[in-house]
Structure formats: C-alpha cells, structure tokens
Protein backbone atom coordinates (compact mmCIF):
# COMPACT_ATOMS: atom_id res chain seq x y z
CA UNK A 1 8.21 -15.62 26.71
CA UNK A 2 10.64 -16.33 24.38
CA UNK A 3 11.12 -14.51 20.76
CA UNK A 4 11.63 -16.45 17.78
CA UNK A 5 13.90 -13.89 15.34
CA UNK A 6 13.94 -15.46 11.61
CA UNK A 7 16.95 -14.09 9.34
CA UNK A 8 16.27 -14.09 5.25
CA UNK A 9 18.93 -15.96 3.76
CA UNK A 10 17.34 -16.41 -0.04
CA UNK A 11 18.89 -12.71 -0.41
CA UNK A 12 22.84 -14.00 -0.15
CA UNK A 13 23.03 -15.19 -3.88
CA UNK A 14 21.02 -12.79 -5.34
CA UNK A 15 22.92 -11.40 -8.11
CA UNK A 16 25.93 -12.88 -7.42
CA UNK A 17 28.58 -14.13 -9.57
CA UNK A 18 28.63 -18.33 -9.57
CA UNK A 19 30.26 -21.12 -11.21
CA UNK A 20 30.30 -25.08 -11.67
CA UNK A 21 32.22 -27.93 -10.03
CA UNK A 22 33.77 -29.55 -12.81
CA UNK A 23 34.04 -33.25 -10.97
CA UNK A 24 32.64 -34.91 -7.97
CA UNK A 25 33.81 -33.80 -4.84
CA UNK A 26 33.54 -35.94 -1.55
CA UNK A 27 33.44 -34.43 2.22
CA UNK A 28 36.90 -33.66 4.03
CA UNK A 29 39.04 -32.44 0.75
CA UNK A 30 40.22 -28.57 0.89
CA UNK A 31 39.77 -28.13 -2.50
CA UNK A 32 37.25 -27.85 -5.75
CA UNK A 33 37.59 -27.79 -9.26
CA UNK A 34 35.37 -25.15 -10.93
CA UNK A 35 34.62 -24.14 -14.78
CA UNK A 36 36.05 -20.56 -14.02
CA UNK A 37 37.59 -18.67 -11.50
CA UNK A 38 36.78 -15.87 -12.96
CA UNK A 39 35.72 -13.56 -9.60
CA UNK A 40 37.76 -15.52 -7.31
CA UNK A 41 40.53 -13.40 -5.67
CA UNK A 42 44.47 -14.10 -4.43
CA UNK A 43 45.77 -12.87 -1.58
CA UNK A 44 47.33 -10.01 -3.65
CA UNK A 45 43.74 -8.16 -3.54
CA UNK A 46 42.13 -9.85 -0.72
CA UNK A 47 42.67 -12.44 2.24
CA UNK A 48 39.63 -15.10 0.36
CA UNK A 49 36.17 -15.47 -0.15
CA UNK A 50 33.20 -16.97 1.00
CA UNK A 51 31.14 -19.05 -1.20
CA UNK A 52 27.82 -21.29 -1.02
CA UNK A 53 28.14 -25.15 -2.64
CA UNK A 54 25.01 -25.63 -3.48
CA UNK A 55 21.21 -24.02 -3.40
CA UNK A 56 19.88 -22.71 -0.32
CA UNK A 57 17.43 -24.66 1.27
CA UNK A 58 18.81 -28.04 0.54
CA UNK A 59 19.94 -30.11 3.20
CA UNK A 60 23.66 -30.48 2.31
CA UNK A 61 24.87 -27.17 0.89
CA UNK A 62 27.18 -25.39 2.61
CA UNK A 63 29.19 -22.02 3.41
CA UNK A 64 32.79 -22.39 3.27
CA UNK A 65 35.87 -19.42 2.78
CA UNK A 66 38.36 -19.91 0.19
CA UNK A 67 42.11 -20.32 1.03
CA UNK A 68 43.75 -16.82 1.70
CA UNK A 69 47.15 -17.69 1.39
CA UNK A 70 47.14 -19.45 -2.02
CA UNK A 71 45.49 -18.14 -5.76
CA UNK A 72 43.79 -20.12 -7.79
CA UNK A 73 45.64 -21.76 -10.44
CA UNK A 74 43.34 -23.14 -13.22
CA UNK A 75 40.64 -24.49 -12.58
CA UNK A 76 41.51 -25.71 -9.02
CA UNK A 77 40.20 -23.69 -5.53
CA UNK A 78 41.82 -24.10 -2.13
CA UNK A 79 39.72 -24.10 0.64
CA UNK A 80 40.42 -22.67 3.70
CA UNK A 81 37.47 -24.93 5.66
CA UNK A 82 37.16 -28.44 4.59
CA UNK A 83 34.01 -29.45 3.15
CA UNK A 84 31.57 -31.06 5.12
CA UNK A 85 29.54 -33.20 2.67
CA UNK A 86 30.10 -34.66 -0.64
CA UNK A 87 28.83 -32.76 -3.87
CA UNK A 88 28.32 -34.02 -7.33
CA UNK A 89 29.82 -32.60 -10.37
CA UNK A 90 27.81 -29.09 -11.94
CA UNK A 91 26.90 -28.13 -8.56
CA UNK A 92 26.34 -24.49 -8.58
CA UNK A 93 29.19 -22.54 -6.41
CA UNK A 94 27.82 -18.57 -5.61
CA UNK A 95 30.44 -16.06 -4.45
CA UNK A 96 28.28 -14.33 -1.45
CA UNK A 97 29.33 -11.54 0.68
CA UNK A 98 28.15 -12.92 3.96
CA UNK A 99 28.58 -16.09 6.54
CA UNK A 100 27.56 -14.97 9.72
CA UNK A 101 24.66 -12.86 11.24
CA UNK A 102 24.38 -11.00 14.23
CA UNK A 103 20.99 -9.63 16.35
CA UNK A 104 20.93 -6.51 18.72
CA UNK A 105 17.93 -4.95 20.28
CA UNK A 106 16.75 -1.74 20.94
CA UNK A 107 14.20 0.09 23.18
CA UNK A 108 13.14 2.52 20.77
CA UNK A 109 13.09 2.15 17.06
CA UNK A 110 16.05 5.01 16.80
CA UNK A 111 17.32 3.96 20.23
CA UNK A 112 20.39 2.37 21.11
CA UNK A 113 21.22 -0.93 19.88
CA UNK A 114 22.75 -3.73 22.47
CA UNK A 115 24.12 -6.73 21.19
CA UNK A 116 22.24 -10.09 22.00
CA UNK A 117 25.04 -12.54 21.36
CA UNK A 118 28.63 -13.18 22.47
CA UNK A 119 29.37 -13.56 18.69
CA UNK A 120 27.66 -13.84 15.44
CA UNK A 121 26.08 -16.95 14.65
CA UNK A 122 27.07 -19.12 11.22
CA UNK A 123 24.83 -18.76 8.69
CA UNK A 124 22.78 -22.28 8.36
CA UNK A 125 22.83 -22.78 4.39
CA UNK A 126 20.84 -26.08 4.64
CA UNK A 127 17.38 -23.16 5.62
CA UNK A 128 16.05 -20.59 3.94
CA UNK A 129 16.00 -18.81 7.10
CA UNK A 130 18.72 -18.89 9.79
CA UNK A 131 16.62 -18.89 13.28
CA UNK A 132 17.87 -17.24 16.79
CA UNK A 133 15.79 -17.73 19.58
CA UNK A 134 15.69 -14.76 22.15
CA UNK A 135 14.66 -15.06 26.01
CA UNK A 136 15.85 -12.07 27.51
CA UNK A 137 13.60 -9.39 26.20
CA UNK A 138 9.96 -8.75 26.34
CA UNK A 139 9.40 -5.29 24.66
CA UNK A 140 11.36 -3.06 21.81
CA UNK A 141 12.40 -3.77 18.85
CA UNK A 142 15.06 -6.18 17.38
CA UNK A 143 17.70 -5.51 14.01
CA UNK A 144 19.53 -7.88 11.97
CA UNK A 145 22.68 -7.67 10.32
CA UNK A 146 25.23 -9.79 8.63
CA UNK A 147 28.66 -9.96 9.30
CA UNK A 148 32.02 -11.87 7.15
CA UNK A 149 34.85 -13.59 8.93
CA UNK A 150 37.75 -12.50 6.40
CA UNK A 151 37.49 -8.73 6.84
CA UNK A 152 35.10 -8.72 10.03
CA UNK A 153 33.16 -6.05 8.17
CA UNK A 154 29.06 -6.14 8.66
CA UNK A 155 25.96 -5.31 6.61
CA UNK A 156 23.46 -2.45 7.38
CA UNK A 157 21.29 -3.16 10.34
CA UNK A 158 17.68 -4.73 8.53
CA UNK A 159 14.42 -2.44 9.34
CA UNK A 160 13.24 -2.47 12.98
CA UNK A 161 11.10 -5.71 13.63
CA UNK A 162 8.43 -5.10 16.63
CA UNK A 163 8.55 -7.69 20.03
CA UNK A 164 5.40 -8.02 19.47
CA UNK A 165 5.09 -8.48 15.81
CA UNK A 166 4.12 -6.57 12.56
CA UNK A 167 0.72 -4.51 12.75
CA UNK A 168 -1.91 -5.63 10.70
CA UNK A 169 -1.85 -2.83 8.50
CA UNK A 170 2.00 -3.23 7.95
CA UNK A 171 3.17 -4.21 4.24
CA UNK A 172 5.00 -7.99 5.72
CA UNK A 173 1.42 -8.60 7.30
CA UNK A 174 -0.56 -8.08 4.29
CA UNK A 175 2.08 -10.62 2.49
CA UNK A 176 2.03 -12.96 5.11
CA UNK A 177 -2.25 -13.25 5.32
CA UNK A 178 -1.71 -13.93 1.50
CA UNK A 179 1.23 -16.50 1.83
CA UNK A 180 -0.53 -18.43 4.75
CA UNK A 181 -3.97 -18.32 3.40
CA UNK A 182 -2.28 -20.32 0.33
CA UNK A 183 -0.22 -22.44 2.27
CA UNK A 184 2.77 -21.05 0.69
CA UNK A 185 5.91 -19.67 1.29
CA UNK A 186 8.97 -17.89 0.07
CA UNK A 187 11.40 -19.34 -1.83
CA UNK A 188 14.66 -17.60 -4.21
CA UNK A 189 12.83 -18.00 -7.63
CA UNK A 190 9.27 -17.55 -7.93
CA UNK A 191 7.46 -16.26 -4.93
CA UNK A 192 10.16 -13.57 -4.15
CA UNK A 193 10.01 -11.41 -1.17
CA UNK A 194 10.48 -8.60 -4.18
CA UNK A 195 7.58 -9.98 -6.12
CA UNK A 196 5.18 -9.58 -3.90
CA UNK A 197 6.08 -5.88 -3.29
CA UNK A 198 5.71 -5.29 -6.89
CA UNK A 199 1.93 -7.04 -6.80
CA UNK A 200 1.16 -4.85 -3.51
CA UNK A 201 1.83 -1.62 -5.15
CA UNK A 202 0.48 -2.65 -8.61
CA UNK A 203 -2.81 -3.02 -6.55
CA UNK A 204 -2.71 0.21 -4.51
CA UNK A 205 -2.04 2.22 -7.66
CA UNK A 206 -5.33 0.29 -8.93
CA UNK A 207 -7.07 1.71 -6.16
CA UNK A 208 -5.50 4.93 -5.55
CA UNK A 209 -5.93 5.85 -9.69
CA UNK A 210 -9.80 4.82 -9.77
CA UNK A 211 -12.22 7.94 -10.16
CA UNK A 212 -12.23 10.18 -7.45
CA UNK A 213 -9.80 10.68 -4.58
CA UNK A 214 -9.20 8.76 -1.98
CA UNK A 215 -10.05 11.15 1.44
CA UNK A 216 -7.82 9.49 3.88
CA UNK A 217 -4.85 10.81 1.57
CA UNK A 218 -6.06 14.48 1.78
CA UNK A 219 -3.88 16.54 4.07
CA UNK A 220 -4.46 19.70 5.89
CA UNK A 221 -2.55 22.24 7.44
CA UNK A 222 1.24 20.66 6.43
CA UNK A 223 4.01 22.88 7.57
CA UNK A 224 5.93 23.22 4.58
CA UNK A 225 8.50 25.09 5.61
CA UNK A 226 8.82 28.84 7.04
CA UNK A 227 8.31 32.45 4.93
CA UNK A 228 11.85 33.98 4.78
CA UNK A 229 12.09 37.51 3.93
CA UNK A 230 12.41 38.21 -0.12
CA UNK A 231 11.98 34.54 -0.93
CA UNK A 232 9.15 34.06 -4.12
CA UNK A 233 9.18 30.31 -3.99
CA UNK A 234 9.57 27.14 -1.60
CA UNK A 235 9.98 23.85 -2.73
CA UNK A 236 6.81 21.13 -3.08
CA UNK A 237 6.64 18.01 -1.11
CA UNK A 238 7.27 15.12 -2.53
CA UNK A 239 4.82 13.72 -1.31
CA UNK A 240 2.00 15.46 -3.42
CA UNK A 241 0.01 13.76 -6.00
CA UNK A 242 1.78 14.92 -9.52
CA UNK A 243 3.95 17.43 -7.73
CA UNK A 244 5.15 19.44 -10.71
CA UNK A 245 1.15 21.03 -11.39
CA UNK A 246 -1.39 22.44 -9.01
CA UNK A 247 -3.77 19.97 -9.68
CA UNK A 248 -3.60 18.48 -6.05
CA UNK A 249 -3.13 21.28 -4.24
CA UNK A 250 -5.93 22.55 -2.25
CA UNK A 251 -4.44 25.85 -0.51
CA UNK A 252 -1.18 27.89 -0.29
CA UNK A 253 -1.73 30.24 3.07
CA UNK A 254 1.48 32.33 5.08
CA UNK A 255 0.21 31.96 8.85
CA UNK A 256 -2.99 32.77 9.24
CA UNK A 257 -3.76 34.77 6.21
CA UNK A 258 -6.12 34.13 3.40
CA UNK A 259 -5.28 31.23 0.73
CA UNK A 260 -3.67 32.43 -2.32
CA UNK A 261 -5.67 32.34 -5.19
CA UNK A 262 -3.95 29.64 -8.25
CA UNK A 263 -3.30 30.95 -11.52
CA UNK A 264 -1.47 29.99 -14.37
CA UNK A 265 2.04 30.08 -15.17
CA UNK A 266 1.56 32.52 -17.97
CA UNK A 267 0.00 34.89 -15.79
CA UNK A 268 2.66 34.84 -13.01
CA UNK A 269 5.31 35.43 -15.83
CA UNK A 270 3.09 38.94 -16.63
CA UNK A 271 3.19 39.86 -12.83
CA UNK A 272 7.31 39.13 -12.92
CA UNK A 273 7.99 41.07 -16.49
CA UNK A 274 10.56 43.85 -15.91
CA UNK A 275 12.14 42.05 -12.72
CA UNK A 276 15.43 40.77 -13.12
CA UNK A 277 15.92 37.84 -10.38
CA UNK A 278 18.69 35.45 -9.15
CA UNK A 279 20.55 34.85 -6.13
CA UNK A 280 23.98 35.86 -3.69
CA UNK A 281 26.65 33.82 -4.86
CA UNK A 282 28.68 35.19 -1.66
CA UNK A 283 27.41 36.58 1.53
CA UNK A 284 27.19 40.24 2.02
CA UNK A 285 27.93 41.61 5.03
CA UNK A 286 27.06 45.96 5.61
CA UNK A 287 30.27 48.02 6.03
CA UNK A 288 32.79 45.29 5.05
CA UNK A 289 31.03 43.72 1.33
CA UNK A 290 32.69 46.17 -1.32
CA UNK A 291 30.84 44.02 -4.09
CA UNK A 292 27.80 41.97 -4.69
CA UNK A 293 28.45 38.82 -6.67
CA UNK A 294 25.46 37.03 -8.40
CA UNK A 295 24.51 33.85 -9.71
CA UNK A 296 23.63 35.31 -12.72
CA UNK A 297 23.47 38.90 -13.19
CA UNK A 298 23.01 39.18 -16.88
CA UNK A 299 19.13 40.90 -17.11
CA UNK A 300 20.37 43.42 -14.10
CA UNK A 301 20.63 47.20 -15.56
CA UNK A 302 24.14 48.84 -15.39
CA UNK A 303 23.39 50.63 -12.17
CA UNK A 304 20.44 48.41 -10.49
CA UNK A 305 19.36 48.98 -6.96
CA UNK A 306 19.86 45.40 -5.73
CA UNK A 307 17.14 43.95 -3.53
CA UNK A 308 18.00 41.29 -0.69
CA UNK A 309 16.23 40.02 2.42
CA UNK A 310 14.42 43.78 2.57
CA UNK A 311 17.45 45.74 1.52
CA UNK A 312 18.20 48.15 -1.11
CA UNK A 313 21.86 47.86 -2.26
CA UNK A 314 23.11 50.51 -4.84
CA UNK A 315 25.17 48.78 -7.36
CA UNK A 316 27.24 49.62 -10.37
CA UNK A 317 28.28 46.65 -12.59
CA UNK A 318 31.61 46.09 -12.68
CA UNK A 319 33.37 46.48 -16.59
CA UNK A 320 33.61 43.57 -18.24
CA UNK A 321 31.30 41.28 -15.95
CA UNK A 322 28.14 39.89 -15.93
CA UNK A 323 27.49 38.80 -12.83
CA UNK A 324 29.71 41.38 -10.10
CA UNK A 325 28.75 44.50 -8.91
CA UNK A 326 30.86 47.29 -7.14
CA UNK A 327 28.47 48.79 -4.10
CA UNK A 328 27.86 52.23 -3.90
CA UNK A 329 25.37 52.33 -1.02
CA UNK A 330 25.12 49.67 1.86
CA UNK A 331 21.51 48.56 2.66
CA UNK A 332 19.95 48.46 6.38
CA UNK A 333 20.63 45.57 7.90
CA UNK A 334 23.53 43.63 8.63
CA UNK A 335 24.18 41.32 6.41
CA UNK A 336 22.33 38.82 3.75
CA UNK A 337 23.38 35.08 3.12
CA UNK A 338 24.49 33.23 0.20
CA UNK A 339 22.32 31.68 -1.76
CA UNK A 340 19.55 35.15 -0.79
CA UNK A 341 17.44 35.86 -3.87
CA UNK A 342 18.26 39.11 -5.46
CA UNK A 343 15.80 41.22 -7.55
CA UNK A 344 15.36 44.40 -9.27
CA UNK A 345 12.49 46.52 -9.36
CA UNK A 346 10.25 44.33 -7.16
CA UNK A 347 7.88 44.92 -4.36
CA UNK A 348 7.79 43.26 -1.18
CA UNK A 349 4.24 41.89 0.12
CA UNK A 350 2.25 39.90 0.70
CA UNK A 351 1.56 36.95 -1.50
CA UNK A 352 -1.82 36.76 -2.51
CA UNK A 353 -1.76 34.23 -5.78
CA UNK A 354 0.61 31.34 -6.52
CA UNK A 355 1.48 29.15 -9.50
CA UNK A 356 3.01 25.47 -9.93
CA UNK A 357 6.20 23.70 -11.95
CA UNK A 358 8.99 22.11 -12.10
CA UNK A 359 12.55 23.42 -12.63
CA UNK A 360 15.02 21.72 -15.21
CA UNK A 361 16.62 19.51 -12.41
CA UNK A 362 12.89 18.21 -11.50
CA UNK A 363 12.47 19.97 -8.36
CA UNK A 364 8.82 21.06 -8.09
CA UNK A 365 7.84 24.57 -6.69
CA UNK A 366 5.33 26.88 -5.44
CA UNK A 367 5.37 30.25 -6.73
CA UNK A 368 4.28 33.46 -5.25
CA UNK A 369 3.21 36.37 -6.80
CA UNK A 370 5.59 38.61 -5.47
CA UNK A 371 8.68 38.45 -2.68
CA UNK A 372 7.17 37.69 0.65
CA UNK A 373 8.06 41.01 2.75
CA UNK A 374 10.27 41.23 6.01
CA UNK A 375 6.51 41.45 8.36
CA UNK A 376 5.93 38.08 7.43
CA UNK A 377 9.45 36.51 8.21
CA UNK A 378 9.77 33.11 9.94
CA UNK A 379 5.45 32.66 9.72
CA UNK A 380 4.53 29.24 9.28
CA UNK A 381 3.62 28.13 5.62
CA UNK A 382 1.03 25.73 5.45
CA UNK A 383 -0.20 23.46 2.34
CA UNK A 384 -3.71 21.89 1.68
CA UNK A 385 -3.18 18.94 -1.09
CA UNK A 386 -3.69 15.53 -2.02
CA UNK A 387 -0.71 12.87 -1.13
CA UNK A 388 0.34 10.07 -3.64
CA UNK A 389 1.43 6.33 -2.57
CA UNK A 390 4.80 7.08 -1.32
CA UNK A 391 7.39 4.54 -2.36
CA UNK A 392 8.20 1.48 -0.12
CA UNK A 393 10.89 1.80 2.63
CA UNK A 394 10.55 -1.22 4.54
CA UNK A 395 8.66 -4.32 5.84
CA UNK A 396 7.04 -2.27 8.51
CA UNK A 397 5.86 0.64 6.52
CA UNK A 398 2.03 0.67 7.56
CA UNK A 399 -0.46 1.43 4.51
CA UNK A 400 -2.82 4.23 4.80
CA UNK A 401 -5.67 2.43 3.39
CA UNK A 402 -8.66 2.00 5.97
CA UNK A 403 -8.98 -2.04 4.96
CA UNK A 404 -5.58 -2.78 4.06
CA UNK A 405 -7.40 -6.34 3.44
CA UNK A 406 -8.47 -5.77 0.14
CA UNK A 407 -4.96 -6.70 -1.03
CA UNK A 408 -4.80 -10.04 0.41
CA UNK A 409 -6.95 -12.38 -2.67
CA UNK A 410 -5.10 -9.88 -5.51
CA UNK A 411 -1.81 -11.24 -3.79
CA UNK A 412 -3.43 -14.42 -3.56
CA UNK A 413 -3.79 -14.45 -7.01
CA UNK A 414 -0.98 -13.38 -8.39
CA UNK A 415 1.11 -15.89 -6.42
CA UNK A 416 -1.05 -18.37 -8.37
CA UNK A 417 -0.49 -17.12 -11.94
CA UNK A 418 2.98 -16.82 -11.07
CA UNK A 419 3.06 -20.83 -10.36
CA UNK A 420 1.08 -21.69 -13.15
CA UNK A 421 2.84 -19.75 -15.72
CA UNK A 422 0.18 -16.62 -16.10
CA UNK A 423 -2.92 -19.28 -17.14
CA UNK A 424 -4.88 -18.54 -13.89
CA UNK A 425 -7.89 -16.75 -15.82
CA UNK A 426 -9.33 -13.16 -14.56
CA UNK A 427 -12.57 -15.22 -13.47
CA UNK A 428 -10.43 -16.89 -10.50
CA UNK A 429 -12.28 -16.55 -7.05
CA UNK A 430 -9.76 -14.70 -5.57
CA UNK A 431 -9.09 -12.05 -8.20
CA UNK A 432 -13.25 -11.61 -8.55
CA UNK A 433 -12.90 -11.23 -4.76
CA UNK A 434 -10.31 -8.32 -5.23
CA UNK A 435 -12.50 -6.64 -7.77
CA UNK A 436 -15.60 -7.06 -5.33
CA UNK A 437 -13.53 -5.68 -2.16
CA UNK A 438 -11.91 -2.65 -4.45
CA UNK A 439 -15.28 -1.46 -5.33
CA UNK A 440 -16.58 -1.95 -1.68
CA UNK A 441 -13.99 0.17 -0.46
CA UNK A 442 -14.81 3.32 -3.13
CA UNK A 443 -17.84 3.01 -2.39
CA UNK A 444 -17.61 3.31 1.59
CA UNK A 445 -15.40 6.49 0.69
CA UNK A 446 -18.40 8.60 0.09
CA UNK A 447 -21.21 7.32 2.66
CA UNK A 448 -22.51 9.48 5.18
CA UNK A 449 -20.61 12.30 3.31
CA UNK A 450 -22.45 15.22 3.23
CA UNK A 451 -21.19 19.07 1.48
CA UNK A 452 -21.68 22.21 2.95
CA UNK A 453 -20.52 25.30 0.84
CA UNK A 454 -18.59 28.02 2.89
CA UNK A 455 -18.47 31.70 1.77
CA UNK A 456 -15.43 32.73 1.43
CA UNK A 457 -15.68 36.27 3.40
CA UNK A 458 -13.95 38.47 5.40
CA UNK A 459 -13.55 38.27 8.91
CA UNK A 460 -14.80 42.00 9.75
CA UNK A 461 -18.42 43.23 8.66
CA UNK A 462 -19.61 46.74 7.85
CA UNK A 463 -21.72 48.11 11.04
C-alpha cells in the first residue's frame, strides 16, 4: 500500500532575514530589485543564495538561487534561475537555507537509513507541505531532511515517523484530533506547529500540579547508577519532580539493603564536621605516585592520612602549597583515579541516612551519610521518587497520561481564542469540557485504591 510522507515547509522562513521588491517584476527576467540587500552575499563569501518570492502556500511563489558569479550592486539581484511567474511590487523576498528535501527509511528507529530517491526532490513553495509518495516499503520508519543545491550541505534528519502512523497517545496525535475535530489546519502565523506545543504542556502542568500526585509518574526501583568505593554522593535524575530537595523522593537503598533514612542538610553537615573532603586532581598509581595532588587541599592538616577508594595514603604537605602533598606511605591497592574523592578522618560504611541539594552549577545530589565502603563496590543503587513532565523532544514522544484525551477540547480551545483574538470566554463548551475531563481523570486516580501499612522490621526474629 502506498505511504503518503508530508514534509513541513511553514518552518523555511521562520526567522529569517527578508526584504521587498521595489517594482513589478514579470516571469522570465534574471533579476529583482529589492529595498536592501542587506544579507545577500557575493561570491567573495559564498557561491549565492536561495530565497522564497513570495508567502508559502500561495499558488505562485517560488524558490529561486541568487547569481553566484555576480554581487549585488544597489538595489539590483541577479538571479541565477529565471523566475517563473510575475510578482508585484512589495512582495516579500525571505533568505531561507533550504530548496530541496530528501526521504530515507529505516528498519529500526536507530537503524540504518537507505535513501528512497535517486535525488532530492525541489521544494514545492506554492504548499505548505511538499508531498512524496512511497510504494516500496510496508514497515519501519521513515526521516526527513533538507538539503541546498549551492553547497550540497543537508539538514538534520527530522524525528522518526512510524509506517504505520503516530500512536494515539503520541504528542502529533493529540494535535491532530484537535486540528481535525475543528476543521483546521496549520498555517505560518497563528496556529503554529510551536503553539500548540506550548498549549499541550500548559495543560499537562495543569494536571500534573493539581493536589495530589499523579501515580502513573511514581517510579520504583530506578538504577541510578552503581556504589563506587569512597564515593558520599551520586548525582539526581533529572527526571525527578523538584530535583534539588527530597520532597519526591521515596527511597535511597545500595542493593538490597534497608532504605536510608532522610534528614536534613543541617544534620548531615554535623555528621561531616572535622572531615576535610575533595577530590584527585591526578591519578595515583602505588610504587610510582611520589605526590598526591588535590582539587583543593586547603582544610587537610599538615600531615593528613589521605583516604581514597579504601586506602590510607600518608601525606606531608608540600611548603608553600595548598593543594600537593609529598607521600610518605603508599596505600594497598594499586592505584586510584582522577577525579577519586579524598577525605580525612572519615569512616567507610555503610550508608544508612541521606540528604538532598543542589551544588552552585545546579547539579542536584544525593548525599550519604558517610563514604560507601569497598564491600559494597559496584552494588546497584536504586531510587524510589516521583517523575516531573519531562520536556518535549519530538512529535512522537508518547505522554504518560492514562487518557491522553483530555487535552484534545483545551487545544480545541485555545486554537479558537487564538483566532478570535483571546474573546472566546472560559464558559466555551470545549474549555468546560476540559475542566470536566481534568477532574474525571483525578478522580479515577484514587478508585479502587486501597492502603495497607507495612512494618518496617527486620528480616530475622528472636527464637
């Protein structure tokens, strides 16, 4: 059966630079006057241009290059195609980047990609979308990208789009029930491909910041990353609700241990008084390492003993530095990586307690109570928390909600208001509907639902 592939064009003058024709033109001349040519290159710093004559959509605009060999002088444009129709005076002229697209297909979604087409195919500027009709394939996936005809250079491949179509749950389905329920469709001013993302995720923050928590964005038993001997922190997903406090977090746990108990931060800075941390600026390697440099050695004693992935490493600081360190005994294994915390005075363990924050550079963290010791190395570290609305990647991302269709009469309505200048009213059917289907959907959340307490005990009893 054959596969109908529709390329976006209403991105190509978005944000570009454009000018005016100054005059009438008529169809077969090779050149244009223009109000500036301000943006327009010589052959000195590139071999021409492409431009668009005219708005996208209408019947006789066009995509044309720009001479290469000549610059412009004045007001006055060479063409290196003629033009095909005639154009009044204060026609709009965009500078675009693209005149040509290309499709390949794919098995797999990070598979390879094999070309469809003997050559890329012109770019119609009379459509909103440029269509290529497919009858070779009947599974995988297919990618778009444009492509230039001055410096045969192409754009990044566009987001995988399915054989068979977007799921329902995807974020283009959800826009598309909206737009066809209207009778609508996109255009390059109002009812933006961009707009509606922006109303989507207005409306799932809606939802996702009523009362409660939403339970289908509770996860359990994440893999976070794995313990490493000495370390006292790993970095927070970014993923989790308000990542820089433990207000989402529901458990902390190094392989099948006990969760850690939260506290606060001021409490954690009691258990780490009188340790001096930081980290290996260089590796050290036993027998060979004659110093031990530090990030930043400055609360380390004169003589510390400097701890390091389970070693002990006598040190004496080196005159007149703050950070170096000349070794006076080796420690037990055979070396330690850069980048290795380094303490002073701590004991190894295991962690039993863990705060939450956020460094200067905005990196969010779990911390332990104390280093995590060398019997625990390379254990899985598992989180328990609550997961925001992660950003939008593509057209096919696939919402987590359990009735994505909720969002379709908020969309509805905002394409509305956005047509009739904002004056749609709040009392519209659609965006009543919305409010009706939002509170359906928190409600559903907690049928059924029952709570059972759990002691938390032991696994061993007394006989």
């Amino acid at each position: 059966m054959p596969k109908t592939i529709y390329v976006n064009n209403s991105i190509l003058p978005k944000d570009k630079k454009f000018t005016f024709l100054t005059g009438d033109v008529v169809a077969g001349v090779a050149s244009i006057g223009v109000q500036s040519t301000i943006g327009f290159h010589s052959l000195s710093t590139s071999s021409g241009q492409i431009v668009l004559i005219g708005e996208l959509g209408q019947e006789r605009s066009e995509i044309l290059r720009t001479e290469k060999d000549t610059a412009p002088t004045g007001t006055g444009i060479g063409l290196e195609d003629i033009l095909r129709f005639d154009h009044p005076q204060d026609t709009k002229i965009y500078i675009i980047d693209w005149n040509r697209f290309e499709v390949q297909h794919a098995v797999t979604v990070s598979g390879t990609k094999t070309t469809l087409m003997a050559y890329p195919e012109y770019l119609q500027a009379d459509q909103l979308e440029s269509i290529y009709r497919d009858t070779t394939k009947t599974s995988g996936y297919y990618f778009i990208r444009f492509n230039e005809t001055i410096g045969s250079t192409n754009s990044d491949f566009s987001d995988a789009i399915p054989y068979g179509g977007f799921a329902d749950n995807t974020v283009h389905a959800v826009k598309q029930r909206a737009l066809e329920q209207l009778n609508e469709k996109y255009d390059d001013e109002l009812i933006t491909d961009e707009y509606l993302n922006r109303c989507l995720w207005e409306a799932r923050r809606e939802y996702h910041q009523a009362p409660g928590k939403r339970p289908f964005r509770r996860r359990y038993n994440y893999d976070i990353g794995n313990a490493l001997t000495g370390s006292f922190r790993i970095e927070l997903p970014l993923w989790v609700e308000k990542p820089w406090t433990a207000e989402n977090i529901y458990g902390v746990r190094i392989g099948t241990e006990a969760n850690m108990e939260h506290y606060g931060k001021k409490e954690w800075d009691f258990d780490w008084r009188n340790i001096p941390r930081s980290y290996l600026d260089h590796a050290y390697t036993r027998g060979t390492s004659t110093s031990i440099w530090l990030a930043n050695g400055r609360d380390f004693s004169g003589s510390p003993t400097i701890q390091v992935e389970g070693m002990n490493i006598g040190c004496t600081r080196i005159t007149g530095s703050q950070n170096s360190f000349t070794i006076t005994s080796h420690g037990s294994y055979p070396s330690a990586s850069a980048g290795s915390d380094a303490y002073e005075n701590v004991s190894w363990g295991l962690p039993n307690k863990f705060t939450v924050f956020a460094e200067p550079d905005g990196s969010a963290y779990i911390y332990f109570n104390r280093p995590i010791d060398t019997a625990y190395i390379n254990q899985n570290i598992y989180l328990d928390a609550y997961m925001g609305i992660l950003a939008r990647d593509s057209d096919a991302d696939e919402l987590d909600e359990p009735n994505p269709d909720i969002y379709t009469p908020y969309l509805k309505y905002k394409i509305k208001n956005k047509k009739a200048n904002g004056t749609i009213p709040l009392t519209d059917p659609d965006y009543l509907e919305w409010l009706k289907r939002k509170q359906e959907a928190l409600n559903n959340e907690y049928l059924g639902v029952d709570i059972n307490f759990v002691p938390d005990l032991p696994n061993e009893f007394p006989s």
